[in-house]
N, C-alpha and C. Protein backbone atom coordinates (compact mmCIF):
# COMPACT_ATOMS: atom_id res chain seq x y z
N UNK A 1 0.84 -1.20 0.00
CA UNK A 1 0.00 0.00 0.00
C UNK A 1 0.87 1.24 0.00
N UNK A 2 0.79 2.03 -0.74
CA UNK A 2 1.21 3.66 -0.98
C UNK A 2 0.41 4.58 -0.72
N UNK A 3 0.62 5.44 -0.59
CA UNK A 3 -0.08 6.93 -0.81
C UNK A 3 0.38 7.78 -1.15
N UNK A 4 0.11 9.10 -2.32
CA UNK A 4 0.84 9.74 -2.99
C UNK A 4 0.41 10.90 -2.59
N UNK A 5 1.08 12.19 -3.08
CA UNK A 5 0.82 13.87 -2.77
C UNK A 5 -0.33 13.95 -3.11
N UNK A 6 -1.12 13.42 -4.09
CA UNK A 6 -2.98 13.84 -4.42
C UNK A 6 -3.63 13.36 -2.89
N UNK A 7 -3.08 12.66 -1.96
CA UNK A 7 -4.23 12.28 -0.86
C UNK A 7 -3.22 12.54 0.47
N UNK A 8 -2.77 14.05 0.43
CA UNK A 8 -2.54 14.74 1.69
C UNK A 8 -3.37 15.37 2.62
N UNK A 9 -4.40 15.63 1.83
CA UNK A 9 -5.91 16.32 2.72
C UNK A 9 -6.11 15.35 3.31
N UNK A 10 -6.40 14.10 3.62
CA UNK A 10 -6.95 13.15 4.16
C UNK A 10 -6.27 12.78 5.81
N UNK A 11 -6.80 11.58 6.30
CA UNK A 11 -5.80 11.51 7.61
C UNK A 11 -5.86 9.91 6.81
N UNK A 12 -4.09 9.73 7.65
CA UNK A 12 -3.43 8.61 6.97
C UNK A 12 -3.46 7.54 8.47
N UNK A 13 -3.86 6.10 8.32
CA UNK A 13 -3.75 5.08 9.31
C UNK A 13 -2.04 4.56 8.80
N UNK A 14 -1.19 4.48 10.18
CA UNK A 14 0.08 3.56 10.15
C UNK A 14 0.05 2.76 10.76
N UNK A 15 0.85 1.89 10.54
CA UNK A 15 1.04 0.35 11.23
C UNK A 15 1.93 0.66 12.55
N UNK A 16 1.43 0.57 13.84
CA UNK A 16 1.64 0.83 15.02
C UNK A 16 1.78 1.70 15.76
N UNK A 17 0.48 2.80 15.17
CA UNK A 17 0.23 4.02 15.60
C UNK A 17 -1.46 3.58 15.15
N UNK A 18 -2.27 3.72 16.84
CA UNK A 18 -3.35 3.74 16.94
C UNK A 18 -4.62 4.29 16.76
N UNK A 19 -4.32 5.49 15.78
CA UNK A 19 -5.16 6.57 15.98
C UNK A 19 -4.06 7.19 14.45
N UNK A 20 -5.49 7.53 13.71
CA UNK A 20 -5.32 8.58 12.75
C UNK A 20 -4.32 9.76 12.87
N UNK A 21 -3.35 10.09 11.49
CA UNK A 21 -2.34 11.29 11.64
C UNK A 21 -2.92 12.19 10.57
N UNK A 22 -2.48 13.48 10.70
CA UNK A 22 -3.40 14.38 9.76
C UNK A 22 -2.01 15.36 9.23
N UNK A 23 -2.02 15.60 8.66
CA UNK A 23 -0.71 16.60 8.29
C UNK A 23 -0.86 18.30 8.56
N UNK A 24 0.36 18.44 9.01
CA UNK A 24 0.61 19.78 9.75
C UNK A 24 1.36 20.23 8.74
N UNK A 25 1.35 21.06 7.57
CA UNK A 25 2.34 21.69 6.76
C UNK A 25 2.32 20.76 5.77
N UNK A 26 2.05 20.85 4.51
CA UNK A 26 2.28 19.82 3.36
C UNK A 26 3.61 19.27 3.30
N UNK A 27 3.89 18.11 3.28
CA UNK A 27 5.49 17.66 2.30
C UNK A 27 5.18 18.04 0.86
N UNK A 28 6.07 18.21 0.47
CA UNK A 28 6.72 17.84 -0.83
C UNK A 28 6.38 16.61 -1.44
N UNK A 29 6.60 15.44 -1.13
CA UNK A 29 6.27 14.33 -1.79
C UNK A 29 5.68 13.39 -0.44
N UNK A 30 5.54 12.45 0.12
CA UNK A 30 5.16 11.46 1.09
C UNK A 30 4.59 10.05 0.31
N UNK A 31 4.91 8.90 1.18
CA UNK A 31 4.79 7.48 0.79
C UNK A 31 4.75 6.25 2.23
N UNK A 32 3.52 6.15 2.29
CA UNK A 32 3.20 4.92 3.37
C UNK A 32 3.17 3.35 3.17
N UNK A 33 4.16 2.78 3.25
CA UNK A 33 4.22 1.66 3.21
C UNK A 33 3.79 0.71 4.72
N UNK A 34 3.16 -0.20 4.38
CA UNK A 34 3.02 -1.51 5.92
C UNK A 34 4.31 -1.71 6.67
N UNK A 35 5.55 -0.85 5.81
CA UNK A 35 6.66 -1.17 6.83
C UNK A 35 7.73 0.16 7.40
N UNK A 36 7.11 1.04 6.52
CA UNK A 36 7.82 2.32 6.58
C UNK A 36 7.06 3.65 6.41
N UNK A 37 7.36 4.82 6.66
CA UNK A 37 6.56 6.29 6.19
C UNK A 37 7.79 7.07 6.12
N UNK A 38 7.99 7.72 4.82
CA UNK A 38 8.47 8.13 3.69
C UNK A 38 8.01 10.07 3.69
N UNK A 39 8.97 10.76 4.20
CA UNK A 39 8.47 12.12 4.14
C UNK A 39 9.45 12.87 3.59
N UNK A 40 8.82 13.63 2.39
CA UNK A 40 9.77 14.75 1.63
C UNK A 40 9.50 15.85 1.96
N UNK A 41 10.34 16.41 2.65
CA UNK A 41 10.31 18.07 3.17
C UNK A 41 11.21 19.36 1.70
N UNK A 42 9.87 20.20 1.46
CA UNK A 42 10.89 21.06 0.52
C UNK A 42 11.85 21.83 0.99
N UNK A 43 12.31 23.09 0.16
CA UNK A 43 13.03 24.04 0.77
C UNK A 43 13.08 24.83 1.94
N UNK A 44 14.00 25.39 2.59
CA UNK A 44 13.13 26.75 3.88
C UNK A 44 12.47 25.83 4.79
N UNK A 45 11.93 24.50 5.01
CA UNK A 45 11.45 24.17 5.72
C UNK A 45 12.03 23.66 7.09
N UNK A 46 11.44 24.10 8.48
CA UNK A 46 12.04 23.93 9.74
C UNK A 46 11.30 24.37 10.42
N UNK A 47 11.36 24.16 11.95
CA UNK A 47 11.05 24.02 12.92
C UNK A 47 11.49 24.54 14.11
N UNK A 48 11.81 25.99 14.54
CA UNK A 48 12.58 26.47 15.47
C UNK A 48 12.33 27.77 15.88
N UNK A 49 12.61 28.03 17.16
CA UNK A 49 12.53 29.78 16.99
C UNK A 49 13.91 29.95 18.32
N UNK A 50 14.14 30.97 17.50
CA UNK A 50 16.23 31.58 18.15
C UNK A 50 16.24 31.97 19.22
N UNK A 51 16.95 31.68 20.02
CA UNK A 51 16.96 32.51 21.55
C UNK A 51 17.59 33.63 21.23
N UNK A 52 18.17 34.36 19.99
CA UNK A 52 18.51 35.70 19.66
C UNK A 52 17.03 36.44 19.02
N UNK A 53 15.96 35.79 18.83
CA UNK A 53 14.68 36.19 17.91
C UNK A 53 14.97 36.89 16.94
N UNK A 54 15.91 35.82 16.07
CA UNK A 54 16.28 36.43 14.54
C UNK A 54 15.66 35.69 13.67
N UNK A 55 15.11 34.79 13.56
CA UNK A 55 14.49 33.37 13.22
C UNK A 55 13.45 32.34 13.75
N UNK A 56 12.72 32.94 13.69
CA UNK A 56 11.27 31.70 14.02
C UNK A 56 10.64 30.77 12.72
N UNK A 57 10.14 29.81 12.88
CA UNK A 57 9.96 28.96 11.55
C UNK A 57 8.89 27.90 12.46
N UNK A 58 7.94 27.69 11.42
CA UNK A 58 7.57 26.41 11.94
C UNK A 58 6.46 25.82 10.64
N UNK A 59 7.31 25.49 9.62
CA UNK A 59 6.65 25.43 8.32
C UNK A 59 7.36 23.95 8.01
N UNK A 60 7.84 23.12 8.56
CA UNK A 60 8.49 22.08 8.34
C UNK A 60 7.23 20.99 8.53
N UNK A 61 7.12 19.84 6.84
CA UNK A 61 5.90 19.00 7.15
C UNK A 61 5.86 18.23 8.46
N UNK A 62 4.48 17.77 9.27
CA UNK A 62 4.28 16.93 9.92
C UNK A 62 3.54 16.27 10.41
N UNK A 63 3.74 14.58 10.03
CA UNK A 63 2.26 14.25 10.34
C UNK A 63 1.79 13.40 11.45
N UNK A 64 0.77 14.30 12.59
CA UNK A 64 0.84 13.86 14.18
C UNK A 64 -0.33 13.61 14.03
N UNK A 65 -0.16 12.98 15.14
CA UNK A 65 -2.01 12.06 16.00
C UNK A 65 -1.74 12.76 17.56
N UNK A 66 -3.48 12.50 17.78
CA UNK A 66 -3.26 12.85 19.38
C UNK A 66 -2.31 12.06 20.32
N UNK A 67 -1.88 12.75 21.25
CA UNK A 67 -0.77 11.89 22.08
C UNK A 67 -1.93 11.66 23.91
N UNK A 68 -1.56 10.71 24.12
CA UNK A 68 -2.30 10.58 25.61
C UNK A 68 -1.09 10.82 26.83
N UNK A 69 -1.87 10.97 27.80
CA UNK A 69 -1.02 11.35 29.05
C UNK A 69 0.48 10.44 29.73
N UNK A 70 -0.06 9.30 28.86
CA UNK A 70 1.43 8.14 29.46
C UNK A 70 1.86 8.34 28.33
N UNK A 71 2.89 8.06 27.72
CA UNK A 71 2.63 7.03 26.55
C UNK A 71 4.16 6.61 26.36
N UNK A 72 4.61 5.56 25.34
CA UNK A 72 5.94 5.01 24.99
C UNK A 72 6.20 5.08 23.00
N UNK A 73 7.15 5.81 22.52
CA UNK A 73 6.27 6.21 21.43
C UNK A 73 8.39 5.74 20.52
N UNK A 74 8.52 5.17 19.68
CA UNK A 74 9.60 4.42 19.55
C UNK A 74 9.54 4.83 17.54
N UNK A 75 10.70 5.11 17.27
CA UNK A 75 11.12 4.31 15.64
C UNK A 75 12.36 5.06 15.06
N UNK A 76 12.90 4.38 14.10
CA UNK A 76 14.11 4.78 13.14
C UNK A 76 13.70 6.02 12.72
N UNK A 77 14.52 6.45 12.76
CA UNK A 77 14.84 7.73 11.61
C UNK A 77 16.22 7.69 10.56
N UNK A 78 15.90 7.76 9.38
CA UNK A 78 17.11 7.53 8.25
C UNK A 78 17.13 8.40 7.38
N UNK A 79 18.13 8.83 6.65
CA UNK A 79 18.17 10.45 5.64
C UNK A 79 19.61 10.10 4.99
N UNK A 80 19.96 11.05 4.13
CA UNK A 80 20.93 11.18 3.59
C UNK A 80 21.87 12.42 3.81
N UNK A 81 21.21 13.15 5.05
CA UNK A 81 22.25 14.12 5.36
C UNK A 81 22.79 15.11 3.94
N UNK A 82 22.06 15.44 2.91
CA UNK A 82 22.39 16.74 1.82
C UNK A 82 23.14 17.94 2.09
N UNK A 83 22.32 18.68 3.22
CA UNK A 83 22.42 19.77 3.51
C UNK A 83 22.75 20.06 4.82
N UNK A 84 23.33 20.77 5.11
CA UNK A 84 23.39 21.56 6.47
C UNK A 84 22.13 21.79 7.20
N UNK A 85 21.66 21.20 8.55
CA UNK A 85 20.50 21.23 9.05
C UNK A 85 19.18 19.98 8.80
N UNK A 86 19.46 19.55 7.50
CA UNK A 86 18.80 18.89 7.21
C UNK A 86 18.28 17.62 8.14
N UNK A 87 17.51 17.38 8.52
CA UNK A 87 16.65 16.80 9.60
C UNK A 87 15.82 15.75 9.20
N UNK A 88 15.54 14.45 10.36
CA UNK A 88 14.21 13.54 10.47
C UNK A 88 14.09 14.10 11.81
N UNK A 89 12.47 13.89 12.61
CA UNK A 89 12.39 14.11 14.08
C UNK A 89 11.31 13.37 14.41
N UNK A 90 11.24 13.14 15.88
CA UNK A 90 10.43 12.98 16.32
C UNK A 90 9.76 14.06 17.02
N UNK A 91 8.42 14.67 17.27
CA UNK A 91 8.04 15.54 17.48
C UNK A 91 7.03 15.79 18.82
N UNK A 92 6.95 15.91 19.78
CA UNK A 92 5.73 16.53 20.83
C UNK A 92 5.40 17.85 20.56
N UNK A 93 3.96 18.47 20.59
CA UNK A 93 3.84 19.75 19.86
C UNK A 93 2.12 19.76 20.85
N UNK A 94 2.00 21.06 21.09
CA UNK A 94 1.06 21.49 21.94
C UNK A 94 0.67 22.38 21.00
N UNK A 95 1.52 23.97 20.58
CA UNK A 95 1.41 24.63 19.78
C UNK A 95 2.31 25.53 19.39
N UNK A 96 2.94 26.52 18.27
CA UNK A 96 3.31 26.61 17.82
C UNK A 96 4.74 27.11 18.81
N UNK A 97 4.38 27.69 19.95
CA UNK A 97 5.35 28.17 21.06
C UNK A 97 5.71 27.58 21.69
N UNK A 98 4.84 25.94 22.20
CA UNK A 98 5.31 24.87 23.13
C UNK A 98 5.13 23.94 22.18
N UNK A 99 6.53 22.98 22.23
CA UNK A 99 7.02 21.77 21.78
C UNK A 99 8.11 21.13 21.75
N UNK A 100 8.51 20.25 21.56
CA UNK A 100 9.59 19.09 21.59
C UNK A 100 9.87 18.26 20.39
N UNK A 101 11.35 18.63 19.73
CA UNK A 101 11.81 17.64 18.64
C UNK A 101 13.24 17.52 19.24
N UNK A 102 12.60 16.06 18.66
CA UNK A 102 13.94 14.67 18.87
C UNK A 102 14.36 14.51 17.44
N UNK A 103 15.71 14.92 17.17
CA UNK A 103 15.85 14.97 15.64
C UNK A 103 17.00 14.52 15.60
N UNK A 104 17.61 13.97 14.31
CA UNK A 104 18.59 13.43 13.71
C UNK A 104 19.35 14.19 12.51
N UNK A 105 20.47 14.92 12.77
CA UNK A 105 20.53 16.56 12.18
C UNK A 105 22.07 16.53 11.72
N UNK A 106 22.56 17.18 10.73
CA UNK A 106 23.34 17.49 9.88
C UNK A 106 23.82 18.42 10.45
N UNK A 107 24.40 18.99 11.66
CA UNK A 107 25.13 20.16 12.30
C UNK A 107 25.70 20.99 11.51
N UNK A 108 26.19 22.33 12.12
CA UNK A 108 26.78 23.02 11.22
C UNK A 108 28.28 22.89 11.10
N UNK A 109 28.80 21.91 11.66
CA UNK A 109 30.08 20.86 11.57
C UNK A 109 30.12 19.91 10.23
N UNK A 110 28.87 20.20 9.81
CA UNK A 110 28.87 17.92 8.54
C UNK A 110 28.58 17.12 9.30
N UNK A 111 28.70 17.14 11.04
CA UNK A 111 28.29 15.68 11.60
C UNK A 111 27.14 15.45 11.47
N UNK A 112 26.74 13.80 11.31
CA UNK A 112 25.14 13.27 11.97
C UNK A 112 25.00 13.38 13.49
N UNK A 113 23.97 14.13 13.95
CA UNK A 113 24.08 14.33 15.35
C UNK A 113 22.39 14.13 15.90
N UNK A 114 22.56 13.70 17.40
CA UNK A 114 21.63 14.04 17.62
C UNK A 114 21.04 15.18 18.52
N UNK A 115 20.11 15.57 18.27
CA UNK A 115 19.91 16.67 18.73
C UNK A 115 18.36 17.19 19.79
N UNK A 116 18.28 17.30 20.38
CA UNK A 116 16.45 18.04 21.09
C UNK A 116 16.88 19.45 21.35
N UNK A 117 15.69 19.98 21.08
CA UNK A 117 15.33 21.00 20.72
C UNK A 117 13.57 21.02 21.83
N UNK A 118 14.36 21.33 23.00
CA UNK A 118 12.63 21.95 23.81
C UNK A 118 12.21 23.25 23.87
N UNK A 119 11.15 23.75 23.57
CA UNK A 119 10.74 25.29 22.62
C UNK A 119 9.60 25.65 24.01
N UNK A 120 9.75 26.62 24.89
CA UNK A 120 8.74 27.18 25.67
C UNK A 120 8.80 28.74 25.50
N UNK A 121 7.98 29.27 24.11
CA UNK A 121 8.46 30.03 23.94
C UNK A 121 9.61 30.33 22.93
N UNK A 122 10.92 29.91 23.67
CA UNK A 122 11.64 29.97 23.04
C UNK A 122 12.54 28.88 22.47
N UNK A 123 13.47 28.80 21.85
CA UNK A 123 13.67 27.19 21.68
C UNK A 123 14.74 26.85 22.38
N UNK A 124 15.25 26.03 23.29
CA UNK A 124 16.81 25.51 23.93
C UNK A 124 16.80 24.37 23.31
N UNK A 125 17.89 24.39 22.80
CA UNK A 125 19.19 23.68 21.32
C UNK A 125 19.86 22.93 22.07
N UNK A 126 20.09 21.67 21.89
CA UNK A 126 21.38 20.83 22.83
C UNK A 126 21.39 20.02 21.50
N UNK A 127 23.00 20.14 21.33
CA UNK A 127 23.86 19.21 20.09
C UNK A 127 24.47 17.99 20.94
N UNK A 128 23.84 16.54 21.15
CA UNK A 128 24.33 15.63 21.62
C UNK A 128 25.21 14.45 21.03
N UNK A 129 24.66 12.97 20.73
CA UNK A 129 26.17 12.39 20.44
C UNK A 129 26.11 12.17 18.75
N UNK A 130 27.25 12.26 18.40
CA UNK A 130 27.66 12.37 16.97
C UNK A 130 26.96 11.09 16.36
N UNK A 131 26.36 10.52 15.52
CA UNK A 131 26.47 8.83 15.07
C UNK A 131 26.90 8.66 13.58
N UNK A 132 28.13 7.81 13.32
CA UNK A 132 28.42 7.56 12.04
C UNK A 132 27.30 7.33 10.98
N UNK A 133 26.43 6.43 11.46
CA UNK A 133 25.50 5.89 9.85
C UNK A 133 24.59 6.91 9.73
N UNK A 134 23.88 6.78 8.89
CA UNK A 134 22.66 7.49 8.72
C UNK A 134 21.07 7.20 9.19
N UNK A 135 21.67 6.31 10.20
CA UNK A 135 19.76 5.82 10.66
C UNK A 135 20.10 5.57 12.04
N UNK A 136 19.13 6.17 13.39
CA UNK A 136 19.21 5.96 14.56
C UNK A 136 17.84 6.19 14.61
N UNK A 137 17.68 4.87 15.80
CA UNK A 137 16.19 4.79 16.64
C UNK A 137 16.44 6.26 17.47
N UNK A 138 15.03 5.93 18.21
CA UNK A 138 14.44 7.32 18.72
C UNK A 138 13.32 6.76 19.80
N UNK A 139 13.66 7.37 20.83
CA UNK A 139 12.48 7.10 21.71
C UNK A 139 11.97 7.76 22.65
N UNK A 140 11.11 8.23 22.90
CA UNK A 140 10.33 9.51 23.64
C UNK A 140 9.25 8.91 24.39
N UNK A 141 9.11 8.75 25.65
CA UNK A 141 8.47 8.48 26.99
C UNK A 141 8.02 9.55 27.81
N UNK A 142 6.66 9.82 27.57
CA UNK A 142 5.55 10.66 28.84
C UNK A 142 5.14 9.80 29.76
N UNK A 143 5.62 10.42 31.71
CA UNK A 143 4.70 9.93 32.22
C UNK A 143 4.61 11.32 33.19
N UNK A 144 3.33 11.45 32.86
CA UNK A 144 2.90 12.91 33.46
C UNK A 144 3.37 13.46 32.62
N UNK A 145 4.54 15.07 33.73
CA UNK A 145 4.68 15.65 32.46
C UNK A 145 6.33 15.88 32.47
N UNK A 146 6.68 14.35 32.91
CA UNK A 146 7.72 14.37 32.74
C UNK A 146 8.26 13.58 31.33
N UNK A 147 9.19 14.40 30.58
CA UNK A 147 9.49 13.45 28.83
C UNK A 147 11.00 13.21 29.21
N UNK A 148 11.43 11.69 28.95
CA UNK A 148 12.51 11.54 28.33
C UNK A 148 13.00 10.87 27.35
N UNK A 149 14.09 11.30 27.01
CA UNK A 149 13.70 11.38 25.16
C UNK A 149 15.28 10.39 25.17
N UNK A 150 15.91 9.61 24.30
CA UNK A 150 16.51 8.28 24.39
C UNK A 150 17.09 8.42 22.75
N UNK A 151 18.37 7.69 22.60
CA UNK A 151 18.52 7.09 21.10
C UNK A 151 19.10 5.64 21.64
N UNK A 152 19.28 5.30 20.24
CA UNK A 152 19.58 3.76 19.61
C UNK A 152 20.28 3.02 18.96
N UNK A 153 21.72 2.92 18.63
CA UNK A 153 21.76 2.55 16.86
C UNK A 153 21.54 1.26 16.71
N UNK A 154 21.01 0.44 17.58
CA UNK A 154 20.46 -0.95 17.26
C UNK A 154 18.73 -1.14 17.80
N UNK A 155 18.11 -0.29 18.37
CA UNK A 155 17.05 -0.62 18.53
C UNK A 155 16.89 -1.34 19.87
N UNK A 156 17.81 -1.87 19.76
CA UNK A 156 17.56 -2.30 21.57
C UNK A 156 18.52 -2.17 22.94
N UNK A 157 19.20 -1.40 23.02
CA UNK A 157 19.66 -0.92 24.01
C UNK A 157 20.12 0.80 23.59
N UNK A 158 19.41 1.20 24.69
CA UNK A 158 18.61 2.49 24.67
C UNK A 158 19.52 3.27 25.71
N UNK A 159 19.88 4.77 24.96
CA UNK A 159 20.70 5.62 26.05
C UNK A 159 19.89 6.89 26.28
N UNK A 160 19.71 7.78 27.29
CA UNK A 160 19.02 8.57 27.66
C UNK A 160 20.00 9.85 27.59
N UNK A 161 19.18 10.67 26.55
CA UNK A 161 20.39 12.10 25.91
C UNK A 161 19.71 13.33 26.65
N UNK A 162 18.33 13.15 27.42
CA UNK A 162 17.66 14.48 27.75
C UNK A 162 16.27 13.93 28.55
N UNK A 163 16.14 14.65 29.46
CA UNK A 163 15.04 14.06 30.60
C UNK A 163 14.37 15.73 31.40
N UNK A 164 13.38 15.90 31.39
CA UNK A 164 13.50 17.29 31.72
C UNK A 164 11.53 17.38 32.11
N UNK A 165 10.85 18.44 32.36
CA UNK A 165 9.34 18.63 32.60
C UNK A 165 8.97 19.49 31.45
N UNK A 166 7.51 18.97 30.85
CA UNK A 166 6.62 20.20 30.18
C UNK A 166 5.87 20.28 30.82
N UNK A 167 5.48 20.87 30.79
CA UNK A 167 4.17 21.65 31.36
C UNK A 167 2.81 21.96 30.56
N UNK A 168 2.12 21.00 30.21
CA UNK A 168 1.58 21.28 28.79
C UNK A 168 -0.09 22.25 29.09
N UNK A 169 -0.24 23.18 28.88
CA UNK A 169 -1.84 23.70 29.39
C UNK A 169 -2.91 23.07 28.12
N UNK A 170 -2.35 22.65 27.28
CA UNK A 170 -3.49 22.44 26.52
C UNK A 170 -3.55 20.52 26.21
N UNK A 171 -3.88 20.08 25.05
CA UNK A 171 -3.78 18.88 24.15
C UNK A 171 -2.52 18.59 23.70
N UNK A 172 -2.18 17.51 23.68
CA UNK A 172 -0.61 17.39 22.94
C UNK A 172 -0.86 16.74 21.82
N UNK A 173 0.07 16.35 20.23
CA UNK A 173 0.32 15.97 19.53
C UNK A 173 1.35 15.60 19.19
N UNK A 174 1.48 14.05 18.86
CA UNK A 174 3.37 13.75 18.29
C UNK A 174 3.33 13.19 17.25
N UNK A 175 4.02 12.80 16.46
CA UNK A 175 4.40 12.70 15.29
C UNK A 175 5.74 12.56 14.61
N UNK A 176 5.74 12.81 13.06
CA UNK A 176 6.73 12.76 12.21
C UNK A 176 7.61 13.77 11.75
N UNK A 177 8.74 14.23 11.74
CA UNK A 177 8.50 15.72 10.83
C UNK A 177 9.98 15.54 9.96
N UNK A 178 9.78 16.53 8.88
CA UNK A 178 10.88 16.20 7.89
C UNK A 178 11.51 17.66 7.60
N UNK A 179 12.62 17.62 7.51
CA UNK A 179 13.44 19.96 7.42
C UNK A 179 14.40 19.50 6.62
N UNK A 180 14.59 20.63 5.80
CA UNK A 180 15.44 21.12 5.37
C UNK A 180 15.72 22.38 4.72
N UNK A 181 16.32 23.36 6.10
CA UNK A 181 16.63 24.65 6.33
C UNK A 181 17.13 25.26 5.46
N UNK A 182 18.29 24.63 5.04
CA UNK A 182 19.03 25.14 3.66
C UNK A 182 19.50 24.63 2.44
N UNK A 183 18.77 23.14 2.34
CA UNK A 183 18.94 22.72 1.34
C UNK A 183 17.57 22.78 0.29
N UNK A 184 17.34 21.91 -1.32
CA UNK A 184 16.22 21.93 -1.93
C UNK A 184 15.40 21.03 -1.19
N UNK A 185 15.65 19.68 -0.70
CA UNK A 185 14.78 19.16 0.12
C UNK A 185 15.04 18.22 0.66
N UNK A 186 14.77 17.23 1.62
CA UNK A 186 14.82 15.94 2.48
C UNK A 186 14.68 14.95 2.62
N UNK A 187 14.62 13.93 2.26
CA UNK A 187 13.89 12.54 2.31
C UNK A 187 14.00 11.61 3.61
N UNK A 188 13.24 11.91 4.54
CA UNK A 188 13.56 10.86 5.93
C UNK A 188 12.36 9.82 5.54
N UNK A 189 13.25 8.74 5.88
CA UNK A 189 12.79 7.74 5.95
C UNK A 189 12.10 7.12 7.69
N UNK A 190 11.14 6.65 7.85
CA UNK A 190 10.72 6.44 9.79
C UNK A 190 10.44 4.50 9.42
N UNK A 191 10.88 3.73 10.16
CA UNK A 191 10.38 2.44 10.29
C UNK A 191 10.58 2.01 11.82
N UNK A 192 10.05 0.62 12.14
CA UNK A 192 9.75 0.50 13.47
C UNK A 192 8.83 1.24 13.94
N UNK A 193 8.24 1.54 13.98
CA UNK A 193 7.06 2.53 14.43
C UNK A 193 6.08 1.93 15.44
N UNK A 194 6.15 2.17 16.60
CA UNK A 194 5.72 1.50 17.32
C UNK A 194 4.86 2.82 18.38
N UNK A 195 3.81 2.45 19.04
CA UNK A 195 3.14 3.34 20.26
C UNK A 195 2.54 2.82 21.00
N UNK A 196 2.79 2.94 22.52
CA UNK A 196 2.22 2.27 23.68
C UNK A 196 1.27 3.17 24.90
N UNK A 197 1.00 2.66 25.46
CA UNK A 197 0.02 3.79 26.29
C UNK A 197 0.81 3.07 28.06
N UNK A 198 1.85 3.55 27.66
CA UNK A 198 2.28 2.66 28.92
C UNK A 198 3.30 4.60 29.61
N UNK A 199 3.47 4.27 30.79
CA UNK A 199 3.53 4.99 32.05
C UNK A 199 5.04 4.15 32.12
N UNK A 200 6.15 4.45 32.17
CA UNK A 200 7.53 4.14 32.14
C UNK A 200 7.78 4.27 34.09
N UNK A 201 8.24 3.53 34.94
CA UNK A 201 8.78 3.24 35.94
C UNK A 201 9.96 4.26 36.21
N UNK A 202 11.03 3.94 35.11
CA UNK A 202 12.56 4.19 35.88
C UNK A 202 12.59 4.75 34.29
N UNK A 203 13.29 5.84 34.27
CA UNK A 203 13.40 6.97 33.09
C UNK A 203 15.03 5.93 32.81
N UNK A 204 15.47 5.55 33.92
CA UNK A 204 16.95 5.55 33.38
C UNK A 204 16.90 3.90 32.62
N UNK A 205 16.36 2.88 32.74
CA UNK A 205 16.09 2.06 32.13
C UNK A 205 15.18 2.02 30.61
N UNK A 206 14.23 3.24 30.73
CA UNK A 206 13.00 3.18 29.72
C UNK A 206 12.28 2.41 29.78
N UNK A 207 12.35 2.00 30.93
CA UNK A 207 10.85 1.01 31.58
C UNK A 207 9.93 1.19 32.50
C-alpha cells in the first residue's frame, strides 16, 4: 500500500500508531508503506525559533495524532544528510510556542548528530552524540509531564540524551516531521514505528 501527494488532505492510518495522523504543513512528496513512512520536506522548511529572535519557523511538514497522558512512542529515523541542518524528528507539539523535537541533524560541523530542541516560547538547542551511519532509533516516553527522550543505533539498548518537565496547558500531539533549512529538500525515511500507552517506571532504564 502507498499513498501519494494527491491524498494529503486526508488523515493517513500507520502500522503501530493507533489513531489517525493528519498533516501539519504539506510535504513535498510522502509514501506509506506496511513497513515504513516516507516524508519529503521542501526548501526553507524547519522548525525552530532563536533565543537571539532572529528566526522563528515552523513550516516544516508533519504528520501527528493525538498523544495521551502516558505514553511510549519508539522508531528509526534515516536520511541522507544533503544539507546543512537537514533533519528527520520525532516531534511533541502542543502549539506553535510549546514543543519538543527529537531529531537526527546534519550540524553546522557535517556531523550526523543528535539533537532536542525543547521550545517554551523559546527554543533551547542541545547538540548531543555524533552517530556515524545514517539511521538511529528514537524514543520519547511521557509519564505525566515528565518526557525523556533516548537514542539507539540498534534498537535495543537504549541511552538517555535528555530528561526534563513540560508543562503542557493544553492537548498534545506527536508525530513525524521532515526539514530542510538550507537545502532543496529531504527525504527521511521512519520504520519500526511503534506506540504504547504505557507509564515508564525508571526513566533511566525506559521502563
Amino acid at each position: 500500500m502507498s499513498k501519494s501527494e494527491g491524498q494529503i488532505s486526508g488523515a493517513l492510518k500507520i502500522k503501530g500508531i493507533p489513531r489517525e495522523l493528519v498533516w501539519e504543513n504539506k510535504p513535498k512528496r510522502f509514501q506509506v508503506t506496511p513497513t515504513s513512512l516516507q516524508i519529503i520536506s521542501g526548501e526553507k522548511t524547519d522548525m525552530f525559533r532563536d533565543p537571539n529572535v532572529t528566526y522563528n519557523t515552523d513550516n516544516a511538514p508533519k504528520l501527528l495524532f493525538e498523544a495521551d497522558s502516558n505514553f511510549v512512542f519508539t522508531a528509526s529515523v534515516e536520511h541522507a544528510f544533503a544539507s546543512k541542518w537537514d533533519g528527520g524528528a520525532l516531534v511533541i507539539k502542543q502549539d506553535s510556542l510549546n514543543w519538543v523535537k527529537c531529531c537526527f541533524e546534519k550540524d553546522y560541523t557535517g556531523a550526523k548528530r543528535v539533537v532536542s530542541v525543547v521550545t517554551k516560547g523559546i527554543s533551547d538547542d542541545c547538540n548531543s552524540v555524533e552517530i556515524k551511519g545514517n539511521k538511529v532509533y528514537f524514543k520519547i516516553a511521557k509519564a505525566n509531564n515528565v518526557i525523556t527522550l533516548y537514542y539507539s543505533i540498534t534498537g535495543k539498548s537504549w541511552y538517555l540524551f535528555r530528561h526534563f518537565t513540560f508543562d503542557a496547558s493544553g492537548p498534545l500531539k506527536i508525530g513525524f516531521l521532515s526539514q530542510s533549512p538550507t537545502g532543496t529538500e529531504c527525504t527521511v525515511t521512519f520504520r519500526d514505528i511503534y506506540y504504547s500507552l504505557k507509564k515508564i517506571k525508571d526513566p533511566y532504564a525506559g521502563e
